[in-house]
PDB file of N, CA and C in Angstrom:
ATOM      1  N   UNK A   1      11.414 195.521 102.128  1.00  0.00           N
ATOM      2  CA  UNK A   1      11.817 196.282 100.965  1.00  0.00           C
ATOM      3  C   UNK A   1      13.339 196.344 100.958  1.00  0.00           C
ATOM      4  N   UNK A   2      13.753 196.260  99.767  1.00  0.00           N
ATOM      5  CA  UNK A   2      15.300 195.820  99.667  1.00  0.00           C
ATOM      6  C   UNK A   2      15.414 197.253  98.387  1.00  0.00           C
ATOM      7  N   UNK A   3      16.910 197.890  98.768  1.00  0.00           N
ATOM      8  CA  UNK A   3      16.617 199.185  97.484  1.00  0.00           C
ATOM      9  C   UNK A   3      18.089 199.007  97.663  1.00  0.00           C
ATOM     10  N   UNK A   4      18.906 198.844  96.385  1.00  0.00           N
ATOM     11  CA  UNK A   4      20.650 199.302  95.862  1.00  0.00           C
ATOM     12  C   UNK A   4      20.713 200.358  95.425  1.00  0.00           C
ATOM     13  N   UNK A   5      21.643 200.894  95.609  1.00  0.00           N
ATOM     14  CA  UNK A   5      22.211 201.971  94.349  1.00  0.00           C
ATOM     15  C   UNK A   5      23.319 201.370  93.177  1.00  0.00           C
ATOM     16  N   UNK A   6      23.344 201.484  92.417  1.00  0.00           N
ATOM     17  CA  UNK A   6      24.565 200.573  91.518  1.00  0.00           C
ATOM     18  C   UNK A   6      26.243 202.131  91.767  1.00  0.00           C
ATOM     19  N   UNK A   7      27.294 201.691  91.119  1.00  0.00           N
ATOM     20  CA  UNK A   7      28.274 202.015  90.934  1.00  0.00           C
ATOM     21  C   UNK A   7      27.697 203.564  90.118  1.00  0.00           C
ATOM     22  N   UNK A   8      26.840 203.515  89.267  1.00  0.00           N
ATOM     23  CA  UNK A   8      25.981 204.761  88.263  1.00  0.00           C
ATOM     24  C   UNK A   8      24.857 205.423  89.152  1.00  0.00           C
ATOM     25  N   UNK A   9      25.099 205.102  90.337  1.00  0.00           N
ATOM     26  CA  UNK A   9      24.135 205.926  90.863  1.00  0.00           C
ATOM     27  C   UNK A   9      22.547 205.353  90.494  1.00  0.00           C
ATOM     28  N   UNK A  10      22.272 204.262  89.620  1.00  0.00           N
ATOM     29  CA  UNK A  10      21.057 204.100  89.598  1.00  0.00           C
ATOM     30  C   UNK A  10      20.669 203.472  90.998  1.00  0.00           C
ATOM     31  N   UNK A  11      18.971 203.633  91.427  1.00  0.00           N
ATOM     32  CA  UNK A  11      18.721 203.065  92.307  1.00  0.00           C
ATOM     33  C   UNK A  11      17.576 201.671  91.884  1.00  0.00           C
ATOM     34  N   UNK A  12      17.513 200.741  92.432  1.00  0.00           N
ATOM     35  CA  UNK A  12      16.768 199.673  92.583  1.00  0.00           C
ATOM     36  C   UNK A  12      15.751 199.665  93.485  1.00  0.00           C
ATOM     37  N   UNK A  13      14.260 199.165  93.616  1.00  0.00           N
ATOM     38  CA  UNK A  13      14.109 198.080  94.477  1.00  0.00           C
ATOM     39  C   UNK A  13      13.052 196.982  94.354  1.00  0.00           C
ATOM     40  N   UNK A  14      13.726 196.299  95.377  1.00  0.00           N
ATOM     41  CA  UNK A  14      12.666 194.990  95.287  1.00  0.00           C
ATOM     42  C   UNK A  14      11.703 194.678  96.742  1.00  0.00           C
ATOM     43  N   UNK A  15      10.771 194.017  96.362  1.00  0.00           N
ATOM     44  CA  UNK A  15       9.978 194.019  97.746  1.00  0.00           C
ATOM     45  C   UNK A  15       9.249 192.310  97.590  1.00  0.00           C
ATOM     46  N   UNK A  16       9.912 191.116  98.537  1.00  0.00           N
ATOM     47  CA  UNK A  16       9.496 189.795  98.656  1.00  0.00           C
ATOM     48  C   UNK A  16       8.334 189.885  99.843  1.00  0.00           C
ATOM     49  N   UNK A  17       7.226 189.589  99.405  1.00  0.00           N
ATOM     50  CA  UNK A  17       5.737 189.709 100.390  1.00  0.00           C
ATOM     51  C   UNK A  17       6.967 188.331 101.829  1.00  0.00           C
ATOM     52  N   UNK A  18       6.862 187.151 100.847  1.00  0.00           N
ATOM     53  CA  UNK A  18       7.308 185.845 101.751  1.00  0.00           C
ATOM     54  C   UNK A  18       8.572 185.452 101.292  1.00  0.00           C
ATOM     55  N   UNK A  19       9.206 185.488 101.959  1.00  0.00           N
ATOM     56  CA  UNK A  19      10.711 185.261 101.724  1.00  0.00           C
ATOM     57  C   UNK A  19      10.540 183.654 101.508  1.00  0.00           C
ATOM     58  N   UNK A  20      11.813 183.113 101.191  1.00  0.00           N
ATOM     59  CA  UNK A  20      12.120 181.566 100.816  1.00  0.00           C
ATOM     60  C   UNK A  20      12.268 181.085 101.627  1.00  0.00           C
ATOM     61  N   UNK A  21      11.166 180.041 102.199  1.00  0.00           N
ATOM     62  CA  UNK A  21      11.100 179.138 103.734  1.00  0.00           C
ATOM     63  C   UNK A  21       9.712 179.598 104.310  1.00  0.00           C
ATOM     64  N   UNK A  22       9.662 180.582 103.933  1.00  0.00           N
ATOM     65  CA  UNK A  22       8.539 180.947 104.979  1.00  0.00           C
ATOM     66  C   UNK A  22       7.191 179.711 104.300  1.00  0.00           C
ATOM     67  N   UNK A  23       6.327 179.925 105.384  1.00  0.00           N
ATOM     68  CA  UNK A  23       4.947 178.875 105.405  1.00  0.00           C
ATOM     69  C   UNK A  23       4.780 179.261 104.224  1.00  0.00           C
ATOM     70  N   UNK A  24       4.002 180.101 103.360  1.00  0.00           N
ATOM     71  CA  UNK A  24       3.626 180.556 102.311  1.00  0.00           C
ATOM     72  C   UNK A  24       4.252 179.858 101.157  1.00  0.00           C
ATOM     73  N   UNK A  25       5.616 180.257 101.567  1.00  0.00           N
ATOM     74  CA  UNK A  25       6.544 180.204 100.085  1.00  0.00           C
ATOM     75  C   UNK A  25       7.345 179.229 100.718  1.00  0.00           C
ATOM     76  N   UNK A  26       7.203 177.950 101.095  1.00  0.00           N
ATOM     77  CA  UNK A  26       7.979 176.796 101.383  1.00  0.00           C
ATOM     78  C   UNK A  26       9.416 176.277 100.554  1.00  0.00           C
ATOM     79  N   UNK A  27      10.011 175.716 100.933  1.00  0.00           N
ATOM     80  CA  UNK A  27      11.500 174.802 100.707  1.00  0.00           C
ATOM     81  C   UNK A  27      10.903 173.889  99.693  1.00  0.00           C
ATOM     82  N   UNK A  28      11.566 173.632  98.947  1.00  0.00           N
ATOM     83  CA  UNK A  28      10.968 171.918  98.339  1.00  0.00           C
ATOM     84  C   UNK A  28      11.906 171.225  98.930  1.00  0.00           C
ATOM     85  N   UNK A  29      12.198 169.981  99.420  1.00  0.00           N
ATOM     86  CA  UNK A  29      12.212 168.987  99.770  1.00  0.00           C
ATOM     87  C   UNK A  29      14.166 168.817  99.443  1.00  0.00           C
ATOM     88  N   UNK A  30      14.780 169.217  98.305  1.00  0.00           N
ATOM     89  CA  UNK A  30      16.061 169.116  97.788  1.00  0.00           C
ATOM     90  C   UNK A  30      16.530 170.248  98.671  1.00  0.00           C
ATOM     91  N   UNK A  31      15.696 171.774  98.515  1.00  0.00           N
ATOM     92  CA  UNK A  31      16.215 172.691  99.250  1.00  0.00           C
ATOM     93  C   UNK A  31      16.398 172.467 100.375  1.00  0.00           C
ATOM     94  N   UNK A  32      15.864 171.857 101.475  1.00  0.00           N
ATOM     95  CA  UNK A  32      16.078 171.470 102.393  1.00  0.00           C
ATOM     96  C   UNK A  32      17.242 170.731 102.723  1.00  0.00           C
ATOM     97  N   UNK A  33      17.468 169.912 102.055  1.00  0.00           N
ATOM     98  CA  UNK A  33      18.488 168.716 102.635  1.00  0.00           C
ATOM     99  C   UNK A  33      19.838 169.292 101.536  1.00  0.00           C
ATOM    100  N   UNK A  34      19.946 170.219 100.875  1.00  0.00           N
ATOM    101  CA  UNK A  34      21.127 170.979 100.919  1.00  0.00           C
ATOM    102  C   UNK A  34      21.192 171.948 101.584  1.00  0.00           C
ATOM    103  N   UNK A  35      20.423 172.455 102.145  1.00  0.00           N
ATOM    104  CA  UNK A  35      20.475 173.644 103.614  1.00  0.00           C
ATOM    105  C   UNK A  35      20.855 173.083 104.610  1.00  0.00           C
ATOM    106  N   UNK A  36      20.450 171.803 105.146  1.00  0.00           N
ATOM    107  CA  UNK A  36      20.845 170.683 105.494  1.00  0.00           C
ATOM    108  C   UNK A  36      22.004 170.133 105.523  1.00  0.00           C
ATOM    109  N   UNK A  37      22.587 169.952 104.744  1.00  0.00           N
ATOM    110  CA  UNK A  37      24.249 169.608 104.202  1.00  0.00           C
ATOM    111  C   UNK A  37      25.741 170.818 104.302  1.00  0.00           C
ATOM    112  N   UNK A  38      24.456 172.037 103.816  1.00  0.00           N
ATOM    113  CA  UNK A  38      25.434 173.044 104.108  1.00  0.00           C
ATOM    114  C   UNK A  38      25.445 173.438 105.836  1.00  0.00           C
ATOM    115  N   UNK A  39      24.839 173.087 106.752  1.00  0.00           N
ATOM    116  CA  UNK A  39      24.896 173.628 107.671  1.00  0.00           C
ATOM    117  C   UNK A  39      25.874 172.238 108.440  1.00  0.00           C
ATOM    118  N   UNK A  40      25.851 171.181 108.151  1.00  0.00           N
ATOM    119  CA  UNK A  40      26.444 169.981 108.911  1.00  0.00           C
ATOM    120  C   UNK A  40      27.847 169.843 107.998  1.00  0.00           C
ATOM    121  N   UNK A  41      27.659 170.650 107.229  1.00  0.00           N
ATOM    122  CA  UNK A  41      29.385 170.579 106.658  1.00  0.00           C
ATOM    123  C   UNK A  41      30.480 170.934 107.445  1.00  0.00           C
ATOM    124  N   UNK A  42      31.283 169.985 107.294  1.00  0.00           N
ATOM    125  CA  UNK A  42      32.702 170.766 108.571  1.00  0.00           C
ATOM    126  C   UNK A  42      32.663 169.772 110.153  1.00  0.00           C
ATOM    127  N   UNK A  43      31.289 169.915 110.178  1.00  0.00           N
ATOM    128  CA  UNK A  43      30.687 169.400 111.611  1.00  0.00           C
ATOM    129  C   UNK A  43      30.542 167.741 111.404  1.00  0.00           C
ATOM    130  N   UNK A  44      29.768 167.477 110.411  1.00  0.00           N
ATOM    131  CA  UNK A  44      29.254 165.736 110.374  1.00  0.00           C
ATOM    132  C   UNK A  44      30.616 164.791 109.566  1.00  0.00           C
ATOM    133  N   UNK A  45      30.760 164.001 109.121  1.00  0.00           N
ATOM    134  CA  UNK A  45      31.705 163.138 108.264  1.00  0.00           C
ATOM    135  C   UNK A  45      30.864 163.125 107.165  1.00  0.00           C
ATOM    136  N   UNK A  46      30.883 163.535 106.127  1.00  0.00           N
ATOM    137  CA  UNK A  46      29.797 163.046 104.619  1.00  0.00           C
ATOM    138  C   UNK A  46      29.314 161.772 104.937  1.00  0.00           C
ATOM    139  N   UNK A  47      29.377 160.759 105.670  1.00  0.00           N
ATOM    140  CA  UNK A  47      29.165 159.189 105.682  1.00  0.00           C
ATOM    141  C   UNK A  47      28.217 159.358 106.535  1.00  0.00           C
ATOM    142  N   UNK A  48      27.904 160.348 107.441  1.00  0.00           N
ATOM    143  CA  UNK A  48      27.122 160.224 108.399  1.00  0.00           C
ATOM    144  C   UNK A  48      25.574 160.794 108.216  1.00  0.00           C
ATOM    145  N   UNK A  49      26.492 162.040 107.188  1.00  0.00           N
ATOM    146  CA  UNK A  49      25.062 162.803 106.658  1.00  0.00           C
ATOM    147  C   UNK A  49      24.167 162.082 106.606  1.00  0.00           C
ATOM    148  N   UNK A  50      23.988 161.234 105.285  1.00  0.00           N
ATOM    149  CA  UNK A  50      22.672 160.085 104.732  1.00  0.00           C
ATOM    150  C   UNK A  50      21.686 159.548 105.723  1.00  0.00           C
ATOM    151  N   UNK A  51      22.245 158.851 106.580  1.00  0.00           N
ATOM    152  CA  UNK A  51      21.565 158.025 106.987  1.00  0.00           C
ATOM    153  C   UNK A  51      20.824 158.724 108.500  1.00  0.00           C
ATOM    154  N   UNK A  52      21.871 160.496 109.046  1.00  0.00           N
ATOM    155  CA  UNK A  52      20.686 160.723 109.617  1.00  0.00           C
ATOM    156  C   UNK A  52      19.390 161.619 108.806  1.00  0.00           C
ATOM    157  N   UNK A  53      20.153 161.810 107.322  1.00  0.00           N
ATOM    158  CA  UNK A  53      19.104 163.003 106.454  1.00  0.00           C
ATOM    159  C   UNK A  53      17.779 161.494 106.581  1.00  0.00           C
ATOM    160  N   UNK A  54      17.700 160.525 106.274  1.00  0.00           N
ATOM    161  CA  UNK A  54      16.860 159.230 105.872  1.00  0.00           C
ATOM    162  C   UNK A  54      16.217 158.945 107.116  1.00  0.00           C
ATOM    163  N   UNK A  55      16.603 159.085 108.606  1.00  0.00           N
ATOM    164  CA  UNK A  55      15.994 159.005 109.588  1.00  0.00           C
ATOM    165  C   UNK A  55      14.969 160.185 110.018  1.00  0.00           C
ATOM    166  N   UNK A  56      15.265 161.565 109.801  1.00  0.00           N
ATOM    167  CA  UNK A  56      14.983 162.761 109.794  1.00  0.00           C
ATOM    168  C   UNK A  56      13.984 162.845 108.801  1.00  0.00           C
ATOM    169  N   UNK A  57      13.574 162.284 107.655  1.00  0.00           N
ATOM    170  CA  UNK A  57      12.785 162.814 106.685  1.00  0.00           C
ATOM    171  C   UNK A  57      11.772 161.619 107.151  1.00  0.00           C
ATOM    172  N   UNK A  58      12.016 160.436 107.724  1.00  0.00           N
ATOM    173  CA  UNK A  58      10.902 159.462 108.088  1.00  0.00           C
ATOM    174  C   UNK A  58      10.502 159.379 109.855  1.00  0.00           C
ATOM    175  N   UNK A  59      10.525 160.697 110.619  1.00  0.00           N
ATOM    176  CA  UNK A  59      10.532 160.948 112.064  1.00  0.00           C
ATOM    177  C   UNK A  59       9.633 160.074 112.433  1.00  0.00           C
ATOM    178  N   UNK A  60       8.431 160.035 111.736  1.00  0.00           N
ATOM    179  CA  UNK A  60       7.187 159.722 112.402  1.00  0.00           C
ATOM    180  C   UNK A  60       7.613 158.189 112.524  1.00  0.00           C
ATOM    181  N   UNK A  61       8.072 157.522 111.551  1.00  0.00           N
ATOM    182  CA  UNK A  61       7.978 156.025 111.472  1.00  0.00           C
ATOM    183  C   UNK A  61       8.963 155.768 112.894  1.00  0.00           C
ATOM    184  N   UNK A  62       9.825 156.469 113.318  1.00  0.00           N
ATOM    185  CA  UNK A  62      10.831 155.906 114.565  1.00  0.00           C
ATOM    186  C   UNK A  62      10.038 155.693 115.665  1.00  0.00           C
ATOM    187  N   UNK A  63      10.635 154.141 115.995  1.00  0.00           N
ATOM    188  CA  UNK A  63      10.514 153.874 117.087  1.00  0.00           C
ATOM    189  C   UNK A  63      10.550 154.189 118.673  1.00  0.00           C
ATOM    190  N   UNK A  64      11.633 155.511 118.293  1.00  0.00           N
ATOM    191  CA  UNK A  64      12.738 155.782 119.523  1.00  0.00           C
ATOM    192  C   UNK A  64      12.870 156.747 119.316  1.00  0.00           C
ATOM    193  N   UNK A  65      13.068 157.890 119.477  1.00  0.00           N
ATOM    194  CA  UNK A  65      13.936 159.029 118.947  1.00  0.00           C
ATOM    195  C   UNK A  65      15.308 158.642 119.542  1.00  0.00           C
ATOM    196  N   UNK A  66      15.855 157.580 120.272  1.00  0.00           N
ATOM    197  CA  UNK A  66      16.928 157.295 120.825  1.00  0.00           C
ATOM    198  C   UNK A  66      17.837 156.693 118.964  1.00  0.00           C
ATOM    199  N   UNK A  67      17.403 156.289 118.400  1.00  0.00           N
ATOM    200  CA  UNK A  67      17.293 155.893 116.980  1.00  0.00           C
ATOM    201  C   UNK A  67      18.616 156.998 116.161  1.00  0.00           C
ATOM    202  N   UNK A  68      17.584 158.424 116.600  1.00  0.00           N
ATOM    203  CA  UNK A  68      18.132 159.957 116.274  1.00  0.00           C
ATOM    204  C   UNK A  68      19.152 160.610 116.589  1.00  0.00           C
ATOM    205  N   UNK A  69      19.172 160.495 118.130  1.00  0.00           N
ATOM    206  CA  UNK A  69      20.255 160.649 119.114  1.00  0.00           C
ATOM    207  C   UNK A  69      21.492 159.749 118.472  1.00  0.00           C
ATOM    208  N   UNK A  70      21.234 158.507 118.906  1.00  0.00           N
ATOM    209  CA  UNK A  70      22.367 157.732 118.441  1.00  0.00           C
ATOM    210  C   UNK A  70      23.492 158.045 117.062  1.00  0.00           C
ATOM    211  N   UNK A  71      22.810 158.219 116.607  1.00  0.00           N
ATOM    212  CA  UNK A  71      22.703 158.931 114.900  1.00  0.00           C
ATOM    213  C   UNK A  71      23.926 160.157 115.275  1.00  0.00           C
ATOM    214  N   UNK A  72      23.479 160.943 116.297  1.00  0.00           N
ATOM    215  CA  UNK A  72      24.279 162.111 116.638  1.00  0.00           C
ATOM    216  C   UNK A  72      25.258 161.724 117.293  1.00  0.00           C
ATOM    217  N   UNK A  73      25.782 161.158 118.550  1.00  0.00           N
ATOM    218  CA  UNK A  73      26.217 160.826 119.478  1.00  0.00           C
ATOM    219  C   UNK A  73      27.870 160.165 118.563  1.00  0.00           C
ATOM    220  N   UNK A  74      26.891 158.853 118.273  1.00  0.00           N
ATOM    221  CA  UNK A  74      28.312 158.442 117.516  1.00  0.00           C
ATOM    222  C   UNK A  74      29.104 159.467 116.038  1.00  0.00           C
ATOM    223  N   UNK A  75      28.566 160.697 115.343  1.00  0.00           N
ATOM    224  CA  UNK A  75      29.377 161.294 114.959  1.00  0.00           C
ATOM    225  C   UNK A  75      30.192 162.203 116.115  1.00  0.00           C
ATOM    226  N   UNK A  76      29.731 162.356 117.093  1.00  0.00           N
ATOM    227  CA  UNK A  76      30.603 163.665 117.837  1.00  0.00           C
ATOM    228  C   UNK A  76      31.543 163.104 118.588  1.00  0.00           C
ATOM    229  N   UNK A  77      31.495 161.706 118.679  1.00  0.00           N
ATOM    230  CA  UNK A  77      32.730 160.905 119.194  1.00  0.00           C
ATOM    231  C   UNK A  77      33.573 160.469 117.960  1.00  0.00           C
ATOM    232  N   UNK A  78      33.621 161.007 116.650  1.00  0.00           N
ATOM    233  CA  UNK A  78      34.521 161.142 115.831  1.00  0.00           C
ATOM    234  C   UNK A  78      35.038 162.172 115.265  1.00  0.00           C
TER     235      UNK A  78
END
């Protein structure tokens, strides 16, 4: 339960059963990979983003998770 008061003294509230993410009330797929973007911002090179967001969304198909790693490794040595 979430309750404001405004600047007028009115009060509010709101009450979310499942917040946004949760199992219930899931991410779609865009939300993700800008939650995604916003959290590797600062940290990744934009060039690097893509191709581990494209490895990450196809886990199962890897060969290696060394594939993944690598992916990481060579941004943090830049």
């Amino acid at each position: 339960m979430l309750e404001i008061e405004t600047t007028s003294g009115e009060r509010r509230r709101a009450s979310v059963k499942y917040f946004k993410g949760h199992v219930k009330n899931p991410l779609a797929d865009e939300e993700v990979e800008d939650k995604f973007r916003r959290q590797v911002a600062g940290r990744m090179a934009d060039r690097a983003v893509e191709p581990l967001l494209e490895k990450l969304w196809k886990l199962e198909d890897v060969g290696n998770i060394r594939e993944v790693v690598d992916l990481l490794v060579a941004q943090a040595r830049h």
